[in-house]
PDB file of N, CA and C in Angstrom:
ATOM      1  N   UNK A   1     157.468  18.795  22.887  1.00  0.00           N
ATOM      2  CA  UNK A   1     156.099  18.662  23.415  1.00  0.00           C
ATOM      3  C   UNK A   1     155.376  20.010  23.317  1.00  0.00           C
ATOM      4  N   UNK A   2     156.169  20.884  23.522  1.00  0.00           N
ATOM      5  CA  UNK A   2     155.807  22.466  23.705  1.00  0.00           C
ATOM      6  C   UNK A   2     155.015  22.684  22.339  1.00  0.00           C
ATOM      7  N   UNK A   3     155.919  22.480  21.122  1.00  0.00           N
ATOM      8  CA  UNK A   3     155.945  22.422  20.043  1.00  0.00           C
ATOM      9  C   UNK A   3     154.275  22.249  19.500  1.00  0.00           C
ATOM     10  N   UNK A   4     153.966  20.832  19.939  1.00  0.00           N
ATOM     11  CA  UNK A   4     152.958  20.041  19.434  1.00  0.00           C
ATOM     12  C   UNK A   4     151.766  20.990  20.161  1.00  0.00           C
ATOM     13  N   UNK A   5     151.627  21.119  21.201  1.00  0.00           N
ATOM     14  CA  UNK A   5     150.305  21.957  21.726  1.00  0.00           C
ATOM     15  C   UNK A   5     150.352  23.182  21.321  1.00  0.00           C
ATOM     16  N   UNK A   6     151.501  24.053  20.603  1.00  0.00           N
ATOM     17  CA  UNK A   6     151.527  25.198  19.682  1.00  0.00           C
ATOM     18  C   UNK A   6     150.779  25.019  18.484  1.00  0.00           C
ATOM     19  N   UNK A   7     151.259  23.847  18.321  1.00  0.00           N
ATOM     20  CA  UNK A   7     150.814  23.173  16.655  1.00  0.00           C
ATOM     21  C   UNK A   7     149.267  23.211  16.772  1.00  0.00           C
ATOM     22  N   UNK A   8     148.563  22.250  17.416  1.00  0.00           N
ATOM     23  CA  UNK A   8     147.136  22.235  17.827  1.00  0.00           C
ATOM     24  C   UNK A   8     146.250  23.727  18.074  1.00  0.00           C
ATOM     25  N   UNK A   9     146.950  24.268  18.596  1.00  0.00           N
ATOM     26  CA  UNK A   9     146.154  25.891  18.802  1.00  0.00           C
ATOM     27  C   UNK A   9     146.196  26.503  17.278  1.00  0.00           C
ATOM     28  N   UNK A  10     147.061  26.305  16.729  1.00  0.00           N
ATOM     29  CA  UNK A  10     147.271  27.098  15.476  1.00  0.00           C
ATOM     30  C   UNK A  10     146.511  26.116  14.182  1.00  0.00           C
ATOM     31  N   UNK A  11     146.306  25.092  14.712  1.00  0.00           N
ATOM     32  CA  UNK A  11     145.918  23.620  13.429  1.00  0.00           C
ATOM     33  C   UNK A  11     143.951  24.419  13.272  1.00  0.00           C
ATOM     34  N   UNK A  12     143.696  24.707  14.958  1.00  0.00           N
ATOM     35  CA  UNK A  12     142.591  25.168  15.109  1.00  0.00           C
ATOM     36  C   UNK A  12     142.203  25.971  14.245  1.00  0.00           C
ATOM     37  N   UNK A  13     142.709  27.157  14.159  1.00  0.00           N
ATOM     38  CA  UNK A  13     143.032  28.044  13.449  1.00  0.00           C
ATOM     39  C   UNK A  13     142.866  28.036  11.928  1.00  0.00           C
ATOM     40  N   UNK A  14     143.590  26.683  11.721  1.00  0.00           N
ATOM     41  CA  UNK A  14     144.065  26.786  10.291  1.00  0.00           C
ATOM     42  C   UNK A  14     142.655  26.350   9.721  1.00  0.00           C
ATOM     43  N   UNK A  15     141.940  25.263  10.334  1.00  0.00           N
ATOM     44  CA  UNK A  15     141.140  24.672  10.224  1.00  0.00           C
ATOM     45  C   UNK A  15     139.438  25.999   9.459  1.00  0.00           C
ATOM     46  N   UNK A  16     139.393  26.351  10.488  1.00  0.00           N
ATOM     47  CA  UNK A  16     138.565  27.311  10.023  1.00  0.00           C
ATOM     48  C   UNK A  16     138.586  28.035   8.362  1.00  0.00           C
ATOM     49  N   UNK A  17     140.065  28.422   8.261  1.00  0.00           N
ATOM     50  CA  UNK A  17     140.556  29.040   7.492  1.00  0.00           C
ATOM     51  C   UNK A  17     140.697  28.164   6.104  1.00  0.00           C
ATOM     52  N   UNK A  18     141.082  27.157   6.211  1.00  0.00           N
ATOM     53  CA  UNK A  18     141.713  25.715   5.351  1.00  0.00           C
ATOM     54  C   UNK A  18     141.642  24.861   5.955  1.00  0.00           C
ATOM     55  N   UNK A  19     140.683  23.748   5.840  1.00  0.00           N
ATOM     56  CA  UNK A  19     140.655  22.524   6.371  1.00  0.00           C
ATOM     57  C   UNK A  19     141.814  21.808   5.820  1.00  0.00           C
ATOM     58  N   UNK A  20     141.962  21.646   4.507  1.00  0.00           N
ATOM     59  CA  UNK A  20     143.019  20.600   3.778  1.00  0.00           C
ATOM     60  C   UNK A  20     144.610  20.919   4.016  1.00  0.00           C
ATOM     61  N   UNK A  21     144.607  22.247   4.850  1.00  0.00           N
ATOM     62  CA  UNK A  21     145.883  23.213   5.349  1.00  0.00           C
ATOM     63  C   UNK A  21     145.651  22.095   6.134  1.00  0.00           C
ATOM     64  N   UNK A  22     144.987  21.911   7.326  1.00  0.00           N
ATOM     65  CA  UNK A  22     145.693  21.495   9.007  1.00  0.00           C
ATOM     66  C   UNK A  22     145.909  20.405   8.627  1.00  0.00           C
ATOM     67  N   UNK A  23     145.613  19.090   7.637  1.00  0.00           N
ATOM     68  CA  UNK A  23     145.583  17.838   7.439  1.00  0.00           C
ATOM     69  C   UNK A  23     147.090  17.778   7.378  1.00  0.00           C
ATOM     70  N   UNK A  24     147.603  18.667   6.277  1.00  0.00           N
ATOM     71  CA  UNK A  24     149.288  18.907   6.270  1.00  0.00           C
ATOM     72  C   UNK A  24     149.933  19.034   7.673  1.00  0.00           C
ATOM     73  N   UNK A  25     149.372  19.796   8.242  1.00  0.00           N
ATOM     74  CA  UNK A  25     150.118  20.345   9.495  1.00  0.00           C
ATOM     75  C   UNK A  25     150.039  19.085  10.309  1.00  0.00           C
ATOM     76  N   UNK A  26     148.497  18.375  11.138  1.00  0.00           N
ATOM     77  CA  UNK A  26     148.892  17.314  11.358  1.00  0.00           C
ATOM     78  C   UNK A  26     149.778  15.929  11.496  1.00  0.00           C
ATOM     79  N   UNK A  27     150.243  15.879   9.974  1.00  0.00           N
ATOM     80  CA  UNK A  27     150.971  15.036   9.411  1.00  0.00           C
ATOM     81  C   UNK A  27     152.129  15.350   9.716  1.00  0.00           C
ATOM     82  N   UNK A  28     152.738  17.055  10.327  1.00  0.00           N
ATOM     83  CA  UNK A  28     154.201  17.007  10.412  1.00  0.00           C
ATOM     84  C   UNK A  28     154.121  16.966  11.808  1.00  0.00           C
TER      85      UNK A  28
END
């Protein structure tokens, strides 16, 4: 669970940077 709300702060992140990045990340 910890995991997943790490994931989301950093998806944020990625997002800015690479949208088509967090779509990946999402998916795992």
């Amino acid at each position: 669970m910890k995991a997943v709300l790490v994931g989301q702060s950093s998806l944020r992140t990625k997002q800015k940077s690479n949208g088509a990045h967090s779509d990946k990340d999402t998916a795992l």
